[in-house]
C-alpha atoms as a PDB file:
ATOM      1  CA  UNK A   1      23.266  11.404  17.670  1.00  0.00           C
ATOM      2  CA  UNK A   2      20.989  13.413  15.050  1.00  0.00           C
ATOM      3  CA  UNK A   3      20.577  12.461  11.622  1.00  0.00           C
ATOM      4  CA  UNK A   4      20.032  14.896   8.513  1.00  0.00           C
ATOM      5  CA  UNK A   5      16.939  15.286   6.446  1.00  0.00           C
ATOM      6  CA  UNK A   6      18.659  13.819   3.543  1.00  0.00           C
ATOM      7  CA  UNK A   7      20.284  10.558   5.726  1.00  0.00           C
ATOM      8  CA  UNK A   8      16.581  10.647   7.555  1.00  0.00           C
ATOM      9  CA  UNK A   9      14.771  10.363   4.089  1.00  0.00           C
ATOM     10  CA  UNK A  10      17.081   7.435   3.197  1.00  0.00           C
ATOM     11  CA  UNK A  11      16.324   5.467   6.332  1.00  0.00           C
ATOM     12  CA  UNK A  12      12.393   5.697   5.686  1.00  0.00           C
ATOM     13  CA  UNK A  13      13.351   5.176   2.053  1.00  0.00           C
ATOM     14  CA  UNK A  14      11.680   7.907   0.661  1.00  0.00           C
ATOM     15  CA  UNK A  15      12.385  11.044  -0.743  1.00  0.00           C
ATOM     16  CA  UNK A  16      13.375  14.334   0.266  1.00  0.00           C
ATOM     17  CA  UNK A  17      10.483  16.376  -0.652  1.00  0.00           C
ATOM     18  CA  UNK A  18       8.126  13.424   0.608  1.00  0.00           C
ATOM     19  CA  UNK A  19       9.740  13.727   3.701  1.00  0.00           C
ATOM     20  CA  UNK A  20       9.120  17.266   4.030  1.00  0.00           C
ATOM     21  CA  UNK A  21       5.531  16.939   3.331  1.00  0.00           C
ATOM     22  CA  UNK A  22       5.535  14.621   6.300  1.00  0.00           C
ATOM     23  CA  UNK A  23       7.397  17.351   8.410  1.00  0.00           C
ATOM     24  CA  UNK A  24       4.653  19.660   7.552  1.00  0.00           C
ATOM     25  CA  UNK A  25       1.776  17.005   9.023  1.00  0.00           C
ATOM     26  CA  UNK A  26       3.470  17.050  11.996  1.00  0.00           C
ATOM     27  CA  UNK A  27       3.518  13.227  12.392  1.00  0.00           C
ATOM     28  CA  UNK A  28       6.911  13.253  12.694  1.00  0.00           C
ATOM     29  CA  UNK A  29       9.468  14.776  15.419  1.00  0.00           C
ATOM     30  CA  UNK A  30      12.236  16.928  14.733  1.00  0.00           C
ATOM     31  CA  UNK A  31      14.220  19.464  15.610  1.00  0.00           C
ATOM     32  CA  UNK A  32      15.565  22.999  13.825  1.00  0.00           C
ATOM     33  CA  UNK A  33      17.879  25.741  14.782  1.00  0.00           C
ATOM     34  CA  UNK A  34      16.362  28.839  13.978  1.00  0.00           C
ATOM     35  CA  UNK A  35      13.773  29.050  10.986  1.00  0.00           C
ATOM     36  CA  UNK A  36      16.543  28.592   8.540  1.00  0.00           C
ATOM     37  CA  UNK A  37      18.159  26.167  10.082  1.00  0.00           C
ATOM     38  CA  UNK A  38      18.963  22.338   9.173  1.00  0.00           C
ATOM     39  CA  UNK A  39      16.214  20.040  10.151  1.00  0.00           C
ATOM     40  CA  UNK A  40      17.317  16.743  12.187  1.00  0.00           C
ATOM     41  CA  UNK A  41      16.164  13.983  13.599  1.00  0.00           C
ATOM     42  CA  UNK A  42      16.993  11.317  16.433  1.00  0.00           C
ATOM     43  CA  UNK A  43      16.940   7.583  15.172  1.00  0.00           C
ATOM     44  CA  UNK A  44      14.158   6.765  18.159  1.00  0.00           C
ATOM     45  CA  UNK A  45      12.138   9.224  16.454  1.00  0.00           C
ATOM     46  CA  UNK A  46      12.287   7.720  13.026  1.00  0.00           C
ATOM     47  CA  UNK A  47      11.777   4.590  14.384  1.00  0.00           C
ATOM     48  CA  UNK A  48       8.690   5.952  16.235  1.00  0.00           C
ATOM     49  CA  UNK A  49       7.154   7.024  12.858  1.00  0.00           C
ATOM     50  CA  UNK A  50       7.621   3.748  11.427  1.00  0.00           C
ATOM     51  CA  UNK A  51       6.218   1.581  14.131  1.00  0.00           C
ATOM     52  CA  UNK A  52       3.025   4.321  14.272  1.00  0.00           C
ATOM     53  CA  UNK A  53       2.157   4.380  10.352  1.00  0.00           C
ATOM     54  CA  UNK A  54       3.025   0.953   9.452  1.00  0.00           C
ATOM     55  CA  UNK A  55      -0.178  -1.218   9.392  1.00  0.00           C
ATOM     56  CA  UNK A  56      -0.287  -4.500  11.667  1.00  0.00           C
ATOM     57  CA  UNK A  57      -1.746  -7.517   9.616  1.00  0.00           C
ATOM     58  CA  UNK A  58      -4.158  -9.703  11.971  1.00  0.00           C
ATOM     59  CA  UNK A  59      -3.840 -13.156   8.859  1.00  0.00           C
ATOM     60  CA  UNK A  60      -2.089 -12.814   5.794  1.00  0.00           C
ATOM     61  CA  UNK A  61      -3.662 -11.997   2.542  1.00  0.00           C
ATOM     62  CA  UNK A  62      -5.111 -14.821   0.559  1.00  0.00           C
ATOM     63  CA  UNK A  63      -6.055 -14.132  -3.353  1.00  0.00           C
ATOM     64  CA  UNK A  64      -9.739 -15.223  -3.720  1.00  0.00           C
ATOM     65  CA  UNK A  65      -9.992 -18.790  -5.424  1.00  0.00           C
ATOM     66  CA  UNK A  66     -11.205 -19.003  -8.910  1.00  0.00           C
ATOM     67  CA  UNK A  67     -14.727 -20.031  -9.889  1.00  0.00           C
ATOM     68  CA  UNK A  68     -14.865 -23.486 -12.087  1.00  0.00           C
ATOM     69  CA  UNK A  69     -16.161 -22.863 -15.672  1.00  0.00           C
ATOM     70  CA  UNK A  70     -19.191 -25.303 -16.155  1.00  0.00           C
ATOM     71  CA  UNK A  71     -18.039 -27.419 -19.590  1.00  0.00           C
ATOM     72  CA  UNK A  72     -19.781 -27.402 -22.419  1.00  0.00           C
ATOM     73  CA  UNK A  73     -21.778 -30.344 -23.740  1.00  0.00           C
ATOM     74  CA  UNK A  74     -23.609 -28.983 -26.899  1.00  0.00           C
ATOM     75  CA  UNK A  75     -27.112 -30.449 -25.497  1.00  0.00           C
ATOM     76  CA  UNK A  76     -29.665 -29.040 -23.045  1.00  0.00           C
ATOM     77  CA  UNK A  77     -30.251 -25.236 -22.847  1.00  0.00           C
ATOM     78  CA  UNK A  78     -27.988 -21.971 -24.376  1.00  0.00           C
ATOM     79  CA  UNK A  79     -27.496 -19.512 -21.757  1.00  0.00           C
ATOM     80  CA  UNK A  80     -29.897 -17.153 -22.814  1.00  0.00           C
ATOM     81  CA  UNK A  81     -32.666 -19.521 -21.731  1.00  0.00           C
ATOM     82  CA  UNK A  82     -32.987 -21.265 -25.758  1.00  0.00           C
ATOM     83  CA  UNK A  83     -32.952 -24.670 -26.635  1.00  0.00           C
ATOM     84  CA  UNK A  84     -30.570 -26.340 -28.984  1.00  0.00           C
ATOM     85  CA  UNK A  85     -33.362 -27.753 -30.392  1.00  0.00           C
ATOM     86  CA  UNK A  86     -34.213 -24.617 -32.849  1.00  0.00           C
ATOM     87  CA  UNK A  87     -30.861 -25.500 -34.296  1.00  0.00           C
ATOM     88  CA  UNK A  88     -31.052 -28.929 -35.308  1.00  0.00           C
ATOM     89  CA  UNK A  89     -32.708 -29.966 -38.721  1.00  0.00           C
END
């Protein structure tokens, strides 16, 4: 059974014109009658382009963890290398 450019777009869940750009790449199989004619596509096809541009995931993705903020004491030395010191009277 062949499906129609606009039934094959909503199987890939994209859009019409998108679809056609991937036409013109040539990743994807089809078939035409005549230069004018409707473009269709088998479902194996389709399924084809999925399974070839849909990446394959060796471990899931894992946000990095955060880094601990060291606390503030008020004593010992500022960050720019000073000494609290020169503040106290």
């Amino acid at each position: 059974m062949l499906i129609t450019l606009e039934e094959a777009a909503q199987y890939l869940a994209m859009s019409v014109s998108g679809l056609r750009k991937v036409l013109q790449s040539g990743k994807i199989k089809y078939t035409q009658n005549g230069k004018k004619g409707r473009i269709k596509f088998r479902k194996e096809w389709l399924d084809e382009f999925i399974e070839e541009n849909t990446p394959s995931y060796t471990k899931p993705y894992t946000a990095p963890k955060k880094q601990k903020k060291k606390p503030i004491t008020g004593f010992g030395e500022l960050s720019n290398g000073l000494s609290w010191d020169l503040f106290r009277k």
